[in-house]
N, C-alpha and C. Protein backbone atom coordinates (compact mmCIF):
# COMPACT_ATOMS: atom_id res chain seq x y z
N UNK A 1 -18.17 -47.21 23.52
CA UNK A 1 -18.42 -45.81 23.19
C UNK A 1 -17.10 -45.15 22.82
N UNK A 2 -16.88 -44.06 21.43
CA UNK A 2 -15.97 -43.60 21.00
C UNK A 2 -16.26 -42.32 21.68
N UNK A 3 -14.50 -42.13 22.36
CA UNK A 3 -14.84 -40.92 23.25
C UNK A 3 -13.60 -39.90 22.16
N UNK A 4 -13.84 -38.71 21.73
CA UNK A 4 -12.83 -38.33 20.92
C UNK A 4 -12.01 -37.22 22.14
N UNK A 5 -10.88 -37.19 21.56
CA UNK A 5 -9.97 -36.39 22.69
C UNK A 5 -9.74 -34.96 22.08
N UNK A 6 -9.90 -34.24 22.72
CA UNK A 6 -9.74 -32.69 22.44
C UNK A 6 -8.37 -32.29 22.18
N UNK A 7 -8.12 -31.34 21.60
CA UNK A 7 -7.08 -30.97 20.54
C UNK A 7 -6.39 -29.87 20.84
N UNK A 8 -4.96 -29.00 21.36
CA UNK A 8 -5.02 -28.42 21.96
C UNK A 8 -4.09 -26.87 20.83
N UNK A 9 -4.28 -27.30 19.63
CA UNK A 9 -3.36 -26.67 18.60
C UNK A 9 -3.46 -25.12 18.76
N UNK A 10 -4.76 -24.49 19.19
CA UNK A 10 -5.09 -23.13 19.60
C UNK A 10 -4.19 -22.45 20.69
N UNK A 11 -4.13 -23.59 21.83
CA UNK A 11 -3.22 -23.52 23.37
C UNK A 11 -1.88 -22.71 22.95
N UNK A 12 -1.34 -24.10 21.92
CA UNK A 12 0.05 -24.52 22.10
C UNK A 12 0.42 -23.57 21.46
N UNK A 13 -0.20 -22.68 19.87
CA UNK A 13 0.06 -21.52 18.93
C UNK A 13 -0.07 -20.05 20.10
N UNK A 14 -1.18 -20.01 21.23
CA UNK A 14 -0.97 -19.28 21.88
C UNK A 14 0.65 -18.99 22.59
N UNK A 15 0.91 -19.99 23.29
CA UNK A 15 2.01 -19.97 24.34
C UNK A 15 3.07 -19.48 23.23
N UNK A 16 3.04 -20.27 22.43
CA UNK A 16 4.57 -20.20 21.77
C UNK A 16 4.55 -18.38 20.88
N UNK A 17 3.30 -18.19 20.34
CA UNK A 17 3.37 -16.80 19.98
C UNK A 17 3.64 -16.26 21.50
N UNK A 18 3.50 -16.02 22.05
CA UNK A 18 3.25 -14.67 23.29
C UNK A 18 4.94 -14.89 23.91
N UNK A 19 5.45 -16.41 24.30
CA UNK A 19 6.76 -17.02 24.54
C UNK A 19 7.55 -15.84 23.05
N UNK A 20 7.41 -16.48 22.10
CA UNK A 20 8.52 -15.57 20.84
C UNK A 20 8.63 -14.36 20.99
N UNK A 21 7.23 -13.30 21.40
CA UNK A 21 7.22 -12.44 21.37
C UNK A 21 7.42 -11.58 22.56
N UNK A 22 7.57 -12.50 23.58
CA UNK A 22 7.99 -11.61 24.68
C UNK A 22 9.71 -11.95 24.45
N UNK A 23 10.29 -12.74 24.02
CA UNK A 23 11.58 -12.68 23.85
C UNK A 23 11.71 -11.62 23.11
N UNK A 24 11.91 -11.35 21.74
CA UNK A 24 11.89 -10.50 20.62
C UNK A 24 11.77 -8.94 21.70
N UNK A 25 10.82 -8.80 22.56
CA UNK A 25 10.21 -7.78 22.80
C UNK A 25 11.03 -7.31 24.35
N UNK A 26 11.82 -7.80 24.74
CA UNK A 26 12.01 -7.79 25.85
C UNK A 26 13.35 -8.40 26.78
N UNK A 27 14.32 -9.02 25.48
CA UNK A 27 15.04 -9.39 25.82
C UNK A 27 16.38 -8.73 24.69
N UNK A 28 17.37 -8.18 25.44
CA UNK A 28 18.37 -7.48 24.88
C UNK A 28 19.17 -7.66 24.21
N UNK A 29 19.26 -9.10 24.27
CA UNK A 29 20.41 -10.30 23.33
C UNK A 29 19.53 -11.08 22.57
N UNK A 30 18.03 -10.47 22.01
CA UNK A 30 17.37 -11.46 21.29
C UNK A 30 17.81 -11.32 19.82
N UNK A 31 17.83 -12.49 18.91
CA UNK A 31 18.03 -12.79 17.64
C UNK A 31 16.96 -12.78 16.79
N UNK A 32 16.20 -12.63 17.72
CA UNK A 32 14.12 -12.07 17.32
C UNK A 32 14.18 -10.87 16.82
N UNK A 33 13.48 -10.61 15.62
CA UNK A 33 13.39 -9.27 15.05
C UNK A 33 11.84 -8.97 14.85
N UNK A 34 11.48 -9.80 15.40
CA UNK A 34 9.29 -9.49 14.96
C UNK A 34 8.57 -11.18 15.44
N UNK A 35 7.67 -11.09 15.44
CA UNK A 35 7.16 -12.48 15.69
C UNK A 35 5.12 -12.03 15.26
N UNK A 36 4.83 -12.73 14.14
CA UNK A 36 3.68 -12.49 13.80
C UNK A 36 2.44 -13.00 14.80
N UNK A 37 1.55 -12.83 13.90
CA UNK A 37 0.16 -13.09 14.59
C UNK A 37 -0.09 -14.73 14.27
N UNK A 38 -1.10 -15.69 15.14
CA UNK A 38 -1.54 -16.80 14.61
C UNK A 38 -2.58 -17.08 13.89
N UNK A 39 -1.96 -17.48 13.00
CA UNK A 39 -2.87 -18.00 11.62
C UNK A 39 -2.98 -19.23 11.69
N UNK A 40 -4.66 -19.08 11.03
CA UNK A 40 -5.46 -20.23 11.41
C UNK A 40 -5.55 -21.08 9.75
N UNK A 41 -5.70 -22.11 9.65
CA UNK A 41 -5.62 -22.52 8.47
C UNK A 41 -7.15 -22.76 7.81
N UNK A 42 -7.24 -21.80 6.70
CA UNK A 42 -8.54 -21.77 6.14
C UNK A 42 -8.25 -22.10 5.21
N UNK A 43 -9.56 -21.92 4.56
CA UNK A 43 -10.14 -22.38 2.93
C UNK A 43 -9.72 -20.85 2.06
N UNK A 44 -8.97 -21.07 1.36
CA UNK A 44 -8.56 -19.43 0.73
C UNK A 44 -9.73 -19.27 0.08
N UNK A 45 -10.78 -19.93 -0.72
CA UNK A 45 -11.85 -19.24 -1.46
C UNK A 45 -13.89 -18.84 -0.48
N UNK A 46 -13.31 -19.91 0.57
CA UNK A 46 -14.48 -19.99 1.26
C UNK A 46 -14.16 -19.34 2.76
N UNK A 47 -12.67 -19.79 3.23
CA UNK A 47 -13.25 -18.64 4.27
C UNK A 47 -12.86 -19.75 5.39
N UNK A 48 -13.75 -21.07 4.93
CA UNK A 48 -13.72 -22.22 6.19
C UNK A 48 -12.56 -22.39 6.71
N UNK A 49 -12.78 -23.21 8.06
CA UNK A 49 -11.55 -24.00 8.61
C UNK A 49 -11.16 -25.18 8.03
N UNK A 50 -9.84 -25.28 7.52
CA UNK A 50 -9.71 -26.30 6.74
C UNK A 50 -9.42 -27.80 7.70
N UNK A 51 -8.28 -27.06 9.05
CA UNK A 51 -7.93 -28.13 9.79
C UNK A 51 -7.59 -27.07 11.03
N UNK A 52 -6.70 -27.95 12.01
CA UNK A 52 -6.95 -26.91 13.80
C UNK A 52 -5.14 -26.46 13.48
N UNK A 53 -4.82 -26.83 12.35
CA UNK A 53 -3.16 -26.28 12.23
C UNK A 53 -3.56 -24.74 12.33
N UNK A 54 -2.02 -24.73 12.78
CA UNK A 54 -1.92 -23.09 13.11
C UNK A 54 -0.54 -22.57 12.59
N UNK A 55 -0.21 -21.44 12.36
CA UNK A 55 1.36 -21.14 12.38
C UNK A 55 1.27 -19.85 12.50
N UNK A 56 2.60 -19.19 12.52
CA UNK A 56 3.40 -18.05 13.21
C UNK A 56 4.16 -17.33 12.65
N UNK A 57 4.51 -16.57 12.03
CA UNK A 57 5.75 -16.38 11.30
C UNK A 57 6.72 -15.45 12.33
N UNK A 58 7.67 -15.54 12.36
CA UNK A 58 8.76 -15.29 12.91
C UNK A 58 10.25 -14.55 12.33
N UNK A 59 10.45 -13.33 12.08
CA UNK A 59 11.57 -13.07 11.81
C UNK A 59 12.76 -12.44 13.05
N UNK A 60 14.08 -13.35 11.96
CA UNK A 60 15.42 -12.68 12.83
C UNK A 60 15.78 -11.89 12.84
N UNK A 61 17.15 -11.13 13.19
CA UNK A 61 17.35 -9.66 13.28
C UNK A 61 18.03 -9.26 12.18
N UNK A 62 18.00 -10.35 11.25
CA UNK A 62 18.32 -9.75 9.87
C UNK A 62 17.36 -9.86 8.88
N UNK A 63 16.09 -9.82 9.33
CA UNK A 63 14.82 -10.11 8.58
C UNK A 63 14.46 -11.09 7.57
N UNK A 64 15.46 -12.25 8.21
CA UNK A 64 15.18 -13.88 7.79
C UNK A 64 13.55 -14.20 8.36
N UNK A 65 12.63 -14.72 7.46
CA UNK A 65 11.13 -15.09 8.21
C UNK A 65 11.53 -16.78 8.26
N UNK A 66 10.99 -17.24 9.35
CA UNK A 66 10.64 -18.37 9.57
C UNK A 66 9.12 -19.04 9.99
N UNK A 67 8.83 -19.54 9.78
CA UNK A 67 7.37 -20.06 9.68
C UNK A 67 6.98 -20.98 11.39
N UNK A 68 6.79 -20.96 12.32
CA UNK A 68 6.84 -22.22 13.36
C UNK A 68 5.16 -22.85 12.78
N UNK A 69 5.11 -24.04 12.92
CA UNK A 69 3.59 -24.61 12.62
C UNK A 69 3.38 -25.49 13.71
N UNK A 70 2.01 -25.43 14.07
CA UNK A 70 1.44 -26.35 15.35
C UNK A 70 0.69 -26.98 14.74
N UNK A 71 0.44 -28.52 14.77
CA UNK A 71 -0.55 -29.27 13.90
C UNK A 71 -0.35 -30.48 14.59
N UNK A 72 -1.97 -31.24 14.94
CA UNK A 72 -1.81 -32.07 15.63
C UNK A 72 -1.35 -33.22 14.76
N UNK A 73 -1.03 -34.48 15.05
CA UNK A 73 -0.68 -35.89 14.40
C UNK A 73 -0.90 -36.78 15.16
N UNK A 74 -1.27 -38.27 14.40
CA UNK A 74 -1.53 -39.14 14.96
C UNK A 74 -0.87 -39.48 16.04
N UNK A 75 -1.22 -40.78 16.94
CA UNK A 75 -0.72 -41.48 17.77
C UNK A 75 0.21 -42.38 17.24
């Protein structure tokens, strides 16, 4: 019997958004200048879920954006 293993890309985009953004938000020596919302990876014409990737965008305090991405990969 194929048992499939659960995926935790939702978790891990949680922690690390709320982690960025409580730095950015709360810490006095942060190099954090904003930390976005998590985006889910859809179908741009339909809407669907394309895959369980996620990402973040992230800017510094000179309003450099950086992208973080959570996406599972093989074994």
């Amino acid at each position: 019997m194929l048992v499939a293993k659960m995926a935790y890309c939702d978790y891990i985009a949680d922690v690390v958004q709320r982690s960025l953004y409580e730095d950015a938000s709360q810490n006095t020596y942060s190099k954090l200048g904003g930390v976005g919302k998590v985006k889910l990876d859809l179908d741009p014409t339909m809407g669907s879920f394309k895959s369980t990737k996620k990402s973040v965008e992230v800017f510094d305090c000179h309003g450099k954006k950086y992208l973080v991405t959570i996406e599972e990969t093989s074994n």
